[in-house]
C-alpha atoms as a PDB file:
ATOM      1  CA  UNK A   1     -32.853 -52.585  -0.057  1.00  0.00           C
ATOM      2  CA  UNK A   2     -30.947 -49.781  -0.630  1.00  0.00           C
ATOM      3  CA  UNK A   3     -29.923 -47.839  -3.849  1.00  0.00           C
ATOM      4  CA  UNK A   4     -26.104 -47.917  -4.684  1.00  0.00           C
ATOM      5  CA  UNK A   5     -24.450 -44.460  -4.788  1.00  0.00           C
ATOM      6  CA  UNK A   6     -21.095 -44.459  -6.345  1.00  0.00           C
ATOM      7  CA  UNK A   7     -19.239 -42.642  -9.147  1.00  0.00           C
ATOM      8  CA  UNK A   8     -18.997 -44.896 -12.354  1.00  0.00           C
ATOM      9  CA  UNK A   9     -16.712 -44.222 -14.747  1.00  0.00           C
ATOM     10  CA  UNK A  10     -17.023 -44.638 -18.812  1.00  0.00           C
ATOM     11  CA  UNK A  11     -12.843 -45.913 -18.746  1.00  0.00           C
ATOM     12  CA  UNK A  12     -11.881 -48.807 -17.873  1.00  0.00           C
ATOM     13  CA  UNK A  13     -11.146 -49.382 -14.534  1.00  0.00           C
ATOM     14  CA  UNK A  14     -12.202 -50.672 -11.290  1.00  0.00           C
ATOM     15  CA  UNK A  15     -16.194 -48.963 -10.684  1.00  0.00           C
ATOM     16  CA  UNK A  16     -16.594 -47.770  -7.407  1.00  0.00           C
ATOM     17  CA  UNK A  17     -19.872 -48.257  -5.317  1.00  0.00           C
ATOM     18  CA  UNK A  18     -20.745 -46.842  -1.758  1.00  0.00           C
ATOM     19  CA  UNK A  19     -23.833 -48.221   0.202  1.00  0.00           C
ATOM     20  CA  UNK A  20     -25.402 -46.309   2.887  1.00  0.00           C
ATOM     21  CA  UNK A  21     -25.059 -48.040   6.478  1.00  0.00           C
ATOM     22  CA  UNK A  22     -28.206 -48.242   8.202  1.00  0.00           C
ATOM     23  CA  UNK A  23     -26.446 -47.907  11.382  1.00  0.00           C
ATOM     24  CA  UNK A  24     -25.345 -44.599  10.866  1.00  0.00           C
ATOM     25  CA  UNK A  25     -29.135 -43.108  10.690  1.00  0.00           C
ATOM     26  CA  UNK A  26     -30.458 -39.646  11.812  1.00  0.00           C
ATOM     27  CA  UNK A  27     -33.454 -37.624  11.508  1.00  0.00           C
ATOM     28  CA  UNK A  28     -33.941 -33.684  10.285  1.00  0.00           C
ATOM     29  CA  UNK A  29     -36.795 -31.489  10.460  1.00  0.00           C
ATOM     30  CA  UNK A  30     -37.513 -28.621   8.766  1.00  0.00           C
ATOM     31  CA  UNK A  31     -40.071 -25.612   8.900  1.00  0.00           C
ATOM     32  CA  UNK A  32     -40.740 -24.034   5.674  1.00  0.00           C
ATOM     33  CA  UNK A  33     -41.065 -20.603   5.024  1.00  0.00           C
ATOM     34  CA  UNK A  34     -42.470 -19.609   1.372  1.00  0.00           C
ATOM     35  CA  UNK A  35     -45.923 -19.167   2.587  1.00  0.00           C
ATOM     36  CA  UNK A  36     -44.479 -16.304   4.859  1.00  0.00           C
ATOM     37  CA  UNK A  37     -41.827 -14.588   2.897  1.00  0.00           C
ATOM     38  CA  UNK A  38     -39.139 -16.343   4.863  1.00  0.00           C
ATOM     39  CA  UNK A  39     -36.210 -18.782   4.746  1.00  0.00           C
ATOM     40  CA  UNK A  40     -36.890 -22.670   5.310  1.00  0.00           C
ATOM     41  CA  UNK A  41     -35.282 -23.342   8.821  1.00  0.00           C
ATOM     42  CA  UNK A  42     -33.975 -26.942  10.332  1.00  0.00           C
ATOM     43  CA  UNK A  43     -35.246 -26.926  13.957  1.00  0.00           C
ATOM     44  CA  UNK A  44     -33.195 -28.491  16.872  1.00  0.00           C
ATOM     45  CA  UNK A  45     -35.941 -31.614  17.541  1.00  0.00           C
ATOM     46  CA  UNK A  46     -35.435 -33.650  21.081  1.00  0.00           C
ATOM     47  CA  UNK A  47     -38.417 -35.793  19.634  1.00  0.00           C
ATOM     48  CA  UNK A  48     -40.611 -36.448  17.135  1.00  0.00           C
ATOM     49  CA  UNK A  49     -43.855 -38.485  16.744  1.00  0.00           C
ATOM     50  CA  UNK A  50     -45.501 -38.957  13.506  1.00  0.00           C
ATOM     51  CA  UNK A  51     -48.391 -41.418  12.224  1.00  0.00           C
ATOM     52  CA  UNK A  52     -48.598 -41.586   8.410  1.00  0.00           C
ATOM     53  CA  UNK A  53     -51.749 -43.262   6.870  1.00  0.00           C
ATOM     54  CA  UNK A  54     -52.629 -43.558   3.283  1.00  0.00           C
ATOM     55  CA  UNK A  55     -56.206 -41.180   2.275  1.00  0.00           C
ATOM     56  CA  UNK A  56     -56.580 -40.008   6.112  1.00  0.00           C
ATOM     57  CA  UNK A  57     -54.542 -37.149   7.920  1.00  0.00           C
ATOM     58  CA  UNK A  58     -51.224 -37.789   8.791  1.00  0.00           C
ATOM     59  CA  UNK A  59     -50.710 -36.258  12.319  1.00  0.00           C
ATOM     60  CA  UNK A  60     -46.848 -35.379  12.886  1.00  0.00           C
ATOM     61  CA  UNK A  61     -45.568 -33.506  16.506  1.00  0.00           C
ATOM     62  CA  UNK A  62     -42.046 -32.139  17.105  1.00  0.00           C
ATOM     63  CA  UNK A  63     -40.811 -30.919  20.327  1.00  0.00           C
ATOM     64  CA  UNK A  64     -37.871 -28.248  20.277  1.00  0.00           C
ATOM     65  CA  UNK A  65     -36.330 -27.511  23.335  1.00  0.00           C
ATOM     66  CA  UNK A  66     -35.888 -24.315  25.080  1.00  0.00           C
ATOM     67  CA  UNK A  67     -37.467 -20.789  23.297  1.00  0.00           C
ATOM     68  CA  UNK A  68     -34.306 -19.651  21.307  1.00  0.00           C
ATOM     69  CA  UNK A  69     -36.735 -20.552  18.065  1.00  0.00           C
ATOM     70  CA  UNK A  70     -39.756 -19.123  19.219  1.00  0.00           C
ATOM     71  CA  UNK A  71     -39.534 -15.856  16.552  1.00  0.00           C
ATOM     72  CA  UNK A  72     -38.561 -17.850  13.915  1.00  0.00           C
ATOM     73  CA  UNK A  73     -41.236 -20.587  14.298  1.00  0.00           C
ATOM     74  CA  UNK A  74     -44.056 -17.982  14.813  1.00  0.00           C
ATOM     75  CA  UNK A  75     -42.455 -16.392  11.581  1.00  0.00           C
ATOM     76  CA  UNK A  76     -43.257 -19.574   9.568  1.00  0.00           C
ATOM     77  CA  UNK A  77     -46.948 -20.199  11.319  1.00  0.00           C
ATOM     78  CA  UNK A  78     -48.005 -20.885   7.505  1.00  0.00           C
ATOM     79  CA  UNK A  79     -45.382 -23.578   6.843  1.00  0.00           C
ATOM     80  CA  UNK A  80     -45.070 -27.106   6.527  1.00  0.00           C
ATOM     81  CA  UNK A  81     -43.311 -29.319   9.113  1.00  0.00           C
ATOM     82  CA  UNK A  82     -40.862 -31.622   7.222  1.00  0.00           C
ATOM     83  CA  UNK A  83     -39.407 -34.756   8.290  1.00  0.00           C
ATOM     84  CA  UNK A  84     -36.435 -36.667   6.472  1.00  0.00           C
ATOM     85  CA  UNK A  85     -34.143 -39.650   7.643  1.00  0.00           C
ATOM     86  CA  UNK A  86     -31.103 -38.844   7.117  1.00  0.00           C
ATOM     87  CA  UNK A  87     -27.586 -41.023   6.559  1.00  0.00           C
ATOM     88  CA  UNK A  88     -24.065 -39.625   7.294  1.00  0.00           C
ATOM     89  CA  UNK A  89     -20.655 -40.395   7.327  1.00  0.00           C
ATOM     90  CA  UNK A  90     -18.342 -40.779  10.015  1.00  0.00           C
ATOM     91  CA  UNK A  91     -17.332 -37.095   9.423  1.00  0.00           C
ATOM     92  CA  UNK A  92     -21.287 -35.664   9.744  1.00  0.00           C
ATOM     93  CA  UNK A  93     -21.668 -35.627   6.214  1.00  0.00           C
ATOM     94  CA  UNK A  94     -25.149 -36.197   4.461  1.00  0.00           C
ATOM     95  CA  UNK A  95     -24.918 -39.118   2.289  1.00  0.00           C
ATOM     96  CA  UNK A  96     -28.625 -39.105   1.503  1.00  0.00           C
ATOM     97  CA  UNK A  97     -31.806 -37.761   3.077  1.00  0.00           C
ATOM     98  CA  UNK A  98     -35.270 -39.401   2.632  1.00  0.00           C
ATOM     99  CA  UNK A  99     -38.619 -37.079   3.416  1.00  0.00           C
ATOM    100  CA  UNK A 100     -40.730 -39.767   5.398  1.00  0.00           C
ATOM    101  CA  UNK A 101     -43.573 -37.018   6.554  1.00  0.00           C
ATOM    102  CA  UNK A 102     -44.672 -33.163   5.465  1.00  0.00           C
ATOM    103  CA  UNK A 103     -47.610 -31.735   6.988  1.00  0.00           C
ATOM    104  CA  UNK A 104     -48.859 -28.160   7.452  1.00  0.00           C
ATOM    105  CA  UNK A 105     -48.313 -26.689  10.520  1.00  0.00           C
ATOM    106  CA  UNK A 106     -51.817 -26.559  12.870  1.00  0.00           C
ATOM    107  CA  UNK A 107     -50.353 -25.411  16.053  1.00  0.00           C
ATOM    108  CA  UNK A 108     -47.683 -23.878  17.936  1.00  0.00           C
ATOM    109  CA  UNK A 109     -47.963 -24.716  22.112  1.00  0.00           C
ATOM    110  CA  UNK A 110     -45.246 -23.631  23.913  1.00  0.00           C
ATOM    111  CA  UNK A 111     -44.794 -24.837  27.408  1.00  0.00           C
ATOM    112  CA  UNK A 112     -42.477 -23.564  30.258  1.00  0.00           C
ATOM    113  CA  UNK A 113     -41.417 -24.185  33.788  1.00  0.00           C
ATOM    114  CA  UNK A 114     -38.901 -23.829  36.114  1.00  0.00           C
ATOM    115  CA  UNK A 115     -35.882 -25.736  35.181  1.00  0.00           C
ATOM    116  CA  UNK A 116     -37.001 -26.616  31.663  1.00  0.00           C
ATOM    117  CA  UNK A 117     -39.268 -24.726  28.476  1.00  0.00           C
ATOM    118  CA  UNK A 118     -39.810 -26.219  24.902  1.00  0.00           C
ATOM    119  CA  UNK A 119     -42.265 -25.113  22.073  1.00  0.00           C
ATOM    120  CA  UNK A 120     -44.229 -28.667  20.853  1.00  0.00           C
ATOM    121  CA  UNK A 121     -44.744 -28.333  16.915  1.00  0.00           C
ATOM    122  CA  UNK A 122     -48.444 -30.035  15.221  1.00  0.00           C
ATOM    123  CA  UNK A 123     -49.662 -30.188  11.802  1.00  0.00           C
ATOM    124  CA  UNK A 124     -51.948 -32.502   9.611  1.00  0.00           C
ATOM    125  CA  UNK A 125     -52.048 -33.634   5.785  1.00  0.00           C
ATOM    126  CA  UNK A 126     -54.052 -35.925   4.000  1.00  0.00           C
ATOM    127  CA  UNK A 127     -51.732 -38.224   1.164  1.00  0.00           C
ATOM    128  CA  UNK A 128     -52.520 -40.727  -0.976  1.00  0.00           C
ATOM    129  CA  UNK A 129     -49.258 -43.111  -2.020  1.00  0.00           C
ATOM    130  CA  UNK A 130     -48.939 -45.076  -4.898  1.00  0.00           C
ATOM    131  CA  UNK A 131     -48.738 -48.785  -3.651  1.00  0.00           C
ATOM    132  CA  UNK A 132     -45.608 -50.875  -4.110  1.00  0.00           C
ATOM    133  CA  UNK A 133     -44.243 -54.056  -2.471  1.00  0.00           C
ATOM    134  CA  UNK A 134     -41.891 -54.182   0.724  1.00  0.00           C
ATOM    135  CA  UNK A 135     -39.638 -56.467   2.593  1.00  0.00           C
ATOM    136  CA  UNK A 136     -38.777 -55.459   6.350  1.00  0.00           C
ATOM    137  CA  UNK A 137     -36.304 -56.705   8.484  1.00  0.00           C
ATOM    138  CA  UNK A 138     -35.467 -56.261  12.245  1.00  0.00           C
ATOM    139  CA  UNK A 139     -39.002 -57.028  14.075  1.00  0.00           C
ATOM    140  CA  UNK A 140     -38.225 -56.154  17.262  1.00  0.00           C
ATOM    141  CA  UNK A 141     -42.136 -57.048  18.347  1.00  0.00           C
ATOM    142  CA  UNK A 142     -45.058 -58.567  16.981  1.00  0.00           C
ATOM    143  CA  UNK A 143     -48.921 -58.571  17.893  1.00  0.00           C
ATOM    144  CA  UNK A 144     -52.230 -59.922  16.778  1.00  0.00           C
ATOM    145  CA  UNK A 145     -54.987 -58.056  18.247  1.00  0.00           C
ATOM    146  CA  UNK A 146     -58.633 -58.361  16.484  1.00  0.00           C
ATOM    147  CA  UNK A 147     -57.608 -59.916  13.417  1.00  0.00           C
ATOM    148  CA  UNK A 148     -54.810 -57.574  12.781  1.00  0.00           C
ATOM    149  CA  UNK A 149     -51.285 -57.507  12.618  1.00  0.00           C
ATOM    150  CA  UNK A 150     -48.952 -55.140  13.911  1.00  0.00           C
ATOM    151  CA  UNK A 151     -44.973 -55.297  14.317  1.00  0.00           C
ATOM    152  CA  UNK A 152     -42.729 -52.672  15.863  1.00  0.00           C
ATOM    153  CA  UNK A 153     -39.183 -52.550  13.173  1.00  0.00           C
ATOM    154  CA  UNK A 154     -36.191 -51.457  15.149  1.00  0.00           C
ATOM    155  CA  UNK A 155     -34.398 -49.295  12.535  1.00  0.00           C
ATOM    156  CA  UNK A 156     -36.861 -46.885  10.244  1.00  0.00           C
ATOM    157  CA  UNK A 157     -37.305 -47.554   6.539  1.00  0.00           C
ATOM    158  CA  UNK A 158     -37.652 -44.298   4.790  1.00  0.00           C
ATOM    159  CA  UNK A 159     -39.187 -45.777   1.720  1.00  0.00           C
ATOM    160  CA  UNK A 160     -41.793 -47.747   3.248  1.00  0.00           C
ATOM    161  CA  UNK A 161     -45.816 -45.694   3.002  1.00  0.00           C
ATOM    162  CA  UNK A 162     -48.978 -46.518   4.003  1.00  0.00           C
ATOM    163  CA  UNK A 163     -50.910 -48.576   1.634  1.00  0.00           C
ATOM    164  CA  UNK A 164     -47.947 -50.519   0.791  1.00  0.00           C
ATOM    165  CA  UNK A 165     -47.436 -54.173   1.154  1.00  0.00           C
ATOM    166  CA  UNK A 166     -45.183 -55.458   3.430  1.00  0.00           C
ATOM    167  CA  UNK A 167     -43.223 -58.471   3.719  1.00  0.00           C
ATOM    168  CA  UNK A 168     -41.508 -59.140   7.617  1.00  0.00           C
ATOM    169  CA  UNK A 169     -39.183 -61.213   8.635  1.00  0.00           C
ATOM    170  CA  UNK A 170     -41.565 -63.014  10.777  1.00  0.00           C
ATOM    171  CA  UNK A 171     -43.379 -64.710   7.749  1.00  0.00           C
ATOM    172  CA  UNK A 172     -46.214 -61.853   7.892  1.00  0.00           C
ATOM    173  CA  UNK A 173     -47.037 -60.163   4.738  1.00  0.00           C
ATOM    174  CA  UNK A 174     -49.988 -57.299   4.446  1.00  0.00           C
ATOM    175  CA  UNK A 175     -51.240 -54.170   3.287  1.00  0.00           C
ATOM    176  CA  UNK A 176     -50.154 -51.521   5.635  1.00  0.00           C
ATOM    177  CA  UNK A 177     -52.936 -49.015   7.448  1.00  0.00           C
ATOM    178  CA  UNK A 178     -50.614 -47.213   9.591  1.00  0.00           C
ATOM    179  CA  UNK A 179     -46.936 -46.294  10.446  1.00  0.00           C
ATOM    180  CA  UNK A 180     -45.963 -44.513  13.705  1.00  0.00           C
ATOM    181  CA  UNK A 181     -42.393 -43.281  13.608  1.00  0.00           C
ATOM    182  CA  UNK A 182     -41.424 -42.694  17.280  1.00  0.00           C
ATOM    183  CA  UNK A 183     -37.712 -40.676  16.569  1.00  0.00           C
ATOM    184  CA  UNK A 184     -35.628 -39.461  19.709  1.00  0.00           C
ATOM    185  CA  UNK A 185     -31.651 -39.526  20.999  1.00  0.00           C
ATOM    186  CA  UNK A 186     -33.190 -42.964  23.162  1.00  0.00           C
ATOM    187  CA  UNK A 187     -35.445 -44.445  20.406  1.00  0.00           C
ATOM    188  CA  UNK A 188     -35.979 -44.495  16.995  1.00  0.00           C
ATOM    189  CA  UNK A 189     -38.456 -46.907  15.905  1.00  0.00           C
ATOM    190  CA  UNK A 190     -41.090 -47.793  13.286  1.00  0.00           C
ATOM    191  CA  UNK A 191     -44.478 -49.842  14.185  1.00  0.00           C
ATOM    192  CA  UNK A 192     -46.699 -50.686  11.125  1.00  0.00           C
ATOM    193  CA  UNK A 193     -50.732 -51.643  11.352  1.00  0.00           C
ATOM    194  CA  UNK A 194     -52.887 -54.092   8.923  1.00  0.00           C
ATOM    195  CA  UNK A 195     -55.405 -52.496   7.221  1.00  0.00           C
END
């Protein structure tokens, strides 16, 4: 579930309380730039790929289209790649971001042709989360393969970490090994692994 924002007030009154809407979710990634003596930057993503696990390397890639952000990436080659859902308001407002993935940058491939160019983003980090219990709705797919469960969730929970436990709505519950987020203008999807 997710927290309540609102302003509560210490007269008496009616107490206001704003949830987020799920439906209204984006995604934001950012390049920082204190290793290199430079500004953090938010880079213009047309996809994003990232699989989190819980004592191994998470592996995160981010494709930015055309070159216009070439200088300012290879300004930032010591940085870390930062990924956050993010929920806003019907005016574009940021209601609340969540960091889901932060790895340091490993490479910078840039790749160019005739109609079309785009500089593809890498980087690695190895995390340990504390474990917690989770209940996910919205299986969109569902697969046992080897003795292991996996299930694809339609909309992304930012809170959810490898190593957690997680409760689906299709009766499943298990310690998670794995989540790919899969985040583009066409898709943006979350499929979790059994350990």
């Amino acid at each position: 579930m997710f927290p309540l924002r609102g302003h509560f007030s210490m007269t008496a009154g009616p107490i206001q309380v704003t949830t987020i809407p799920r439906t209204r979710q984006f995604w934001r990634v950012t390049l920082t730039g204190h290793a290199d003596g430079v500004a953090n930057i938010e880079l213009p993503t047309s996809s994003v790929q990232v699989r989190a696990r819980s004592g191994d390397p998470t592996y995160l890639q981010a494709t930015i289209p055309g070159m216009a952000y070439a200088d300012e990436i290879a300004d930032r080659e010591n940085g870390q790649i930062v990924v956050e859902i993010v929920y806003k308001d019907s005016s574009g407002n940021v209601l609340q971001a969540e960091e889901i993935a932060r790895v340091d940058m490993s490479a910078i491939n840039t790749y160019e042709g005739g109609n079309s160019s785009s500089i593809v983003i890498e980087g690695r980090r190895t995390t340990t989360h504390a474990a917690k219990a989770v209940t996910l709705v919205g299986t969109t797919y569902r697969s046992l393969a080897y003795g292991r469960i996996s299930c694809r969730i339609a909309t992304p929970d930012p809170y959810l970490r490898p190593g957690d436990t997680v409760t689906t709505d299709q009766g499943d519950t298990f310690e998670v090994d794995s989540i790919t987020y899969i985040l583009s203008p066409r898709q943006q999807s979350m499929e979790i692994a059994q350990a």
